[in-house]
C-alpha atoms as a PDB file:
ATOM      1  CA  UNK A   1     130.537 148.940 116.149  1.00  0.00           C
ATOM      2  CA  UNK A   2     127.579 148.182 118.810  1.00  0.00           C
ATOM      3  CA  UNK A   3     125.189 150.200 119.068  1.00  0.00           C
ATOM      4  CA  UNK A   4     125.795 151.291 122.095  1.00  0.00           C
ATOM      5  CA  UNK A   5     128.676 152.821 120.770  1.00  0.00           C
ATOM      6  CA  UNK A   6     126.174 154.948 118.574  1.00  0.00           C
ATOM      7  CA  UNK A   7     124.099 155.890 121.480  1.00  0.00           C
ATOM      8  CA  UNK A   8     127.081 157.863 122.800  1.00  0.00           C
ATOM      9  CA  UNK A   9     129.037 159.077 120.006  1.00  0.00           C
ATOM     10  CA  UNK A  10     125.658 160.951 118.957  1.00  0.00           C
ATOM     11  CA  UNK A  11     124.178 161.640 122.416  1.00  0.00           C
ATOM     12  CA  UNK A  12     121.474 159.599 121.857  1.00  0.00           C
ATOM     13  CA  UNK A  13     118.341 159.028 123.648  1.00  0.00           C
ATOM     14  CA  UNK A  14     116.892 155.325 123.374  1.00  0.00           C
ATOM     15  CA  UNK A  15     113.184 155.462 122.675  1.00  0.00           C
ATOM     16  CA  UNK A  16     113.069 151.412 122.192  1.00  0.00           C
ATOM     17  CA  UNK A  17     115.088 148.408 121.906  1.00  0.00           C
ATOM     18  CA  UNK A  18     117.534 148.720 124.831  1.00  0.00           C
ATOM     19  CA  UNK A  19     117.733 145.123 125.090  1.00  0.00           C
ATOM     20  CA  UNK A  20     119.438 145.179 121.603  1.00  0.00           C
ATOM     21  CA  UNK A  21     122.054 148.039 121.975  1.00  0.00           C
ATOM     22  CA  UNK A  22     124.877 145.426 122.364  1.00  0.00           C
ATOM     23  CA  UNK A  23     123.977 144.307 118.922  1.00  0.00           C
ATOM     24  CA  UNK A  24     127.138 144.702 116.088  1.00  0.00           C
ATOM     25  CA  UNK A  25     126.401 147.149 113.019  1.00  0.00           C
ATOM     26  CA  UNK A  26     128.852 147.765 110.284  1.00  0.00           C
ATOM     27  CA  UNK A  27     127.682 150.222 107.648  1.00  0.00           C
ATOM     28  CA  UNK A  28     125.064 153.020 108.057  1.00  0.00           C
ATOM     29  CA  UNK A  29     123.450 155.166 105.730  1.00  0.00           C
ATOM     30  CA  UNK A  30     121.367 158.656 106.110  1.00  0.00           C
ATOM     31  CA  UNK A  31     118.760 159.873 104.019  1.00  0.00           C
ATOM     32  CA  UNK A  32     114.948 161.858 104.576  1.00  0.00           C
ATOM     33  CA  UNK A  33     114.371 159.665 101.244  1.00  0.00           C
ATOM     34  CA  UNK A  34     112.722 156.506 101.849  1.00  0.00           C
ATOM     35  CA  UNK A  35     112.270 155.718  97.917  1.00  0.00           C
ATOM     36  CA  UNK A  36     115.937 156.219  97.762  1.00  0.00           C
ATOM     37  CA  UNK A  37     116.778 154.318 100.447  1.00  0.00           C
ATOM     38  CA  UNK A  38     114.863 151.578  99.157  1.00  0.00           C
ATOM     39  CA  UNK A  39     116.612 151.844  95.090  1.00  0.00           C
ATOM     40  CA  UNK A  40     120.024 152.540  96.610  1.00  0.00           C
ATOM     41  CA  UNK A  41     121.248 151.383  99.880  1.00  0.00           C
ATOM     42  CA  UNK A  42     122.460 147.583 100.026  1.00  0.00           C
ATOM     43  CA  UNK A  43     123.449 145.813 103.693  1.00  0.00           C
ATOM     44  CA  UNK A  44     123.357 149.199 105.860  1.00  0.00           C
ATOM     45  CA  UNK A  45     122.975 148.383 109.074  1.00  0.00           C
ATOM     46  CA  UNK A  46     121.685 151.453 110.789  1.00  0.00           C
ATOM     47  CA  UNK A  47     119.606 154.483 109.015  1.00  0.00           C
ATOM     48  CA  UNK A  48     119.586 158.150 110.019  1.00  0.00           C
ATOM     49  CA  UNK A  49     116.945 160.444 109.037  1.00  0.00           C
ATOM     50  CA  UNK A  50     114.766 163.489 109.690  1.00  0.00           C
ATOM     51  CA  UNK A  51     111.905 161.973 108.131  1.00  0.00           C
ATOM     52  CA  UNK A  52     109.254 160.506 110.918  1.00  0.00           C
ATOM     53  CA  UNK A  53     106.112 158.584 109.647  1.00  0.00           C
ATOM     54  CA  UNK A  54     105.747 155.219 109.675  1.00  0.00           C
ATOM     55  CA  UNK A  55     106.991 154.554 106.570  1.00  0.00           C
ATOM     56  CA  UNK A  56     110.312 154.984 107.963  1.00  0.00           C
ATOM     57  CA  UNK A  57     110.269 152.052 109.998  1.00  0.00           C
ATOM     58  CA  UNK A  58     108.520 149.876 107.312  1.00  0.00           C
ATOM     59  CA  UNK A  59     111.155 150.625 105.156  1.00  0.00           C
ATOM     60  CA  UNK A  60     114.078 150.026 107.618  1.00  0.00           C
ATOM     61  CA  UNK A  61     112.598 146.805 108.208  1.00  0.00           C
ATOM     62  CA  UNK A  62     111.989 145.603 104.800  1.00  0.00           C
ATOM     63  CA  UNK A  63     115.925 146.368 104.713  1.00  0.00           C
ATOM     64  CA  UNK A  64     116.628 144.033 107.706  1.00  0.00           C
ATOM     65  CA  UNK A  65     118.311 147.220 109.561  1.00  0.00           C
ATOM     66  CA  UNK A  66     118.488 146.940 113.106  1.00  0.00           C
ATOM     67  CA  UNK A  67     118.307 150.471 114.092  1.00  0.00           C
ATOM     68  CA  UNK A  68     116.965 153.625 113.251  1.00  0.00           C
ATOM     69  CA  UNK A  69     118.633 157.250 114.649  1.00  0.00           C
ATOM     70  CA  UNK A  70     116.502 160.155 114.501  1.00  0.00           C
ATOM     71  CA  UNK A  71     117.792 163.088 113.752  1.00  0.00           C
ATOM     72  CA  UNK A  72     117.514 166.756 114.009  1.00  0.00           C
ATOM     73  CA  UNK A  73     115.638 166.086 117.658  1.00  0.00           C
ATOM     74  CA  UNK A  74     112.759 164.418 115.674  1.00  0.00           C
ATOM     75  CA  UNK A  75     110.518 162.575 117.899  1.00  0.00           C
ATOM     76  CA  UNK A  76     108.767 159.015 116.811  1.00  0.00           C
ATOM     77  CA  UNK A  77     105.372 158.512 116.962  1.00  0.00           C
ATOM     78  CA  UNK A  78     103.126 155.867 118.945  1.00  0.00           C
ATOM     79  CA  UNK A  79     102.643 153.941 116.057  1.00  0.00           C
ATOM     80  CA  UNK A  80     105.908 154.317 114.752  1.00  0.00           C
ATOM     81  CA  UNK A  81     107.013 153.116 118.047  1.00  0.00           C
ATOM     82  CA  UNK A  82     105.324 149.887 118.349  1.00  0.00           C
ATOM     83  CA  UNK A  83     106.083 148.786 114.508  1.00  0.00           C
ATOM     84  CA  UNK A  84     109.958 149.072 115.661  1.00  0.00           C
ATOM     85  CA  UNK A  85     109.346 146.729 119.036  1.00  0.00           C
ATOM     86  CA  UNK A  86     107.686 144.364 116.241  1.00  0.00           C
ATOM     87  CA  UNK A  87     110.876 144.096 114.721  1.00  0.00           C
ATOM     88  CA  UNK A  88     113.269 144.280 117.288  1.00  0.00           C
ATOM     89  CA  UNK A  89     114.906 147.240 116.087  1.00  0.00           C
ATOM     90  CA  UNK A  90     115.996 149.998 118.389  1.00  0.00           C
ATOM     91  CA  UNK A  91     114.918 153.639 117.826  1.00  0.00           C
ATOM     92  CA  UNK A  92     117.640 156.415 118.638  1.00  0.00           C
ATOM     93  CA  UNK A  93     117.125 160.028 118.935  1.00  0.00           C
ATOM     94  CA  UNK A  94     119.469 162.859 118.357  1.00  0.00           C
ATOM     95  CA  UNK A  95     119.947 166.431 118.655  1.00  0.00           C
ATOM     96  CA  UNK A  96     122.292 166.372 116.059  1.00  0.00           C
ATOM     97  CA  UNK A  97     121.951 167.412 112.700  1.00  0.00           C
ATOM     98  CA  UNK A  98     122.215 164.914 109.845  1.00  0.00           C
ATOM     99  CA  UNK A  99     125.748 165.850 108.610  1.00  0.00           C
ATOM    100  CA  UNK A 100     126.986 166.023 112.349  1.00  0.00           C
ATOM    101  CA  UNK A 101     125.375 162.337 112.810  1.00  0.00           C
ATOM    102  CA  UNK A 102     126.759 161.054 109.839  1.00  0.00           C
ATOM    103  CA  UNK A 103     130.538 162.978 110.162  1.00  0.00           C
ATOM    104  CA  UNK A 104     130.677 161.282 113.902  1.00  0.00           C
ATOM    105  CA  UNK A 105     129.680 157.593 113.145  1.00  0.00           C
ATOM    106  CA  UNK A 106     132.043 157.864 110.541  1.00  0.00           C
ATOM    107  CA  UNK A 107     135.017 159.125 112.315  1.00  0.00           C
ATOM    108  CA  UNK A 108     134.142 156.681 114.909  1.00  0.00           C
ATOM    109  CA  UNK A 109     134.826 153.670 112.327  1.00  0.00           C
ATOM    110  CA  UNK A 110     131.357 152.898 110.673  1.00  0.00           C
ATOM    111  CA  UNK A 111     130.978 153.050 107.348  1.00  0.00           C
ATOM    112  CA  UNK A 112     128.010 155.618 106.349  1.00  0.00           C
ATOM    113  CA  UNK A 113     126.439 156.058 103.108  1.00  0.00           C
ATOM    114  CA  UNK A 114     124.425 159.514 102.374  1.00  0.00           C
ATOM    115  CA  UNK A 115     121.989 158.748  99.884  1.00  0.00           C
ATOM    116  CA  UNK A 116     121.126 162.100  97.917  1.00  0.00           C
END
């Protein structure tokens, strides 16, 4: 699934990384857990969460994930911000909830992971 594909099945804002939204994902996981994220999720492409600090992005990079999808109409910061245009990696926002996010991508054909 592209990206872009993401962008509308969750009504998605793009906060950075347009250039990349034509980019192929195929797994995605959601979690507010970044120590979880980091013991448990292998080869996930894309990671929802409510959580925003900069450890978020740290950690989706040190997973080689290409996107990050706020949810719950969380809002990254500055910082947060310029890490992901480091990396390449585009930065989503959502109105959705978590569950919502998560129930979509998957009925659109990615596979999603919840980590508890």
């Amino acid at each position: 699934m592209k990206i872009s594909v993401i962008k509308e099945l969750l009504h998605a804002d793009v906060v950075c990384g347009e250039e990349n939204l034509d980019h192929e994902v195929h797994s995605a996981c959601g979690s507010d857990m970044m120590s979880d994220v980091l013991a448990y999720v292998k080869d996930q492409a894309v990671l929802l969460t409510g959580l925003v600090n900069p450890q978020v992005i740290r950690t989706a990079e040190m997973m080689d994930m290409q996107c990050v999808v706020f949810v719950r109409s969380k809002t990254p910061s500055e910082e947060m911000i310029r890490l992901a245009k480091e990396s390449d990696m585009v930065i989503l926002c959502t109105k959705k909830r978590m569950y919502e996010a998560c129930g979509k991508l998957y009925l659109g054909g990615l596979g999603v992971n919840a980590v508890k």
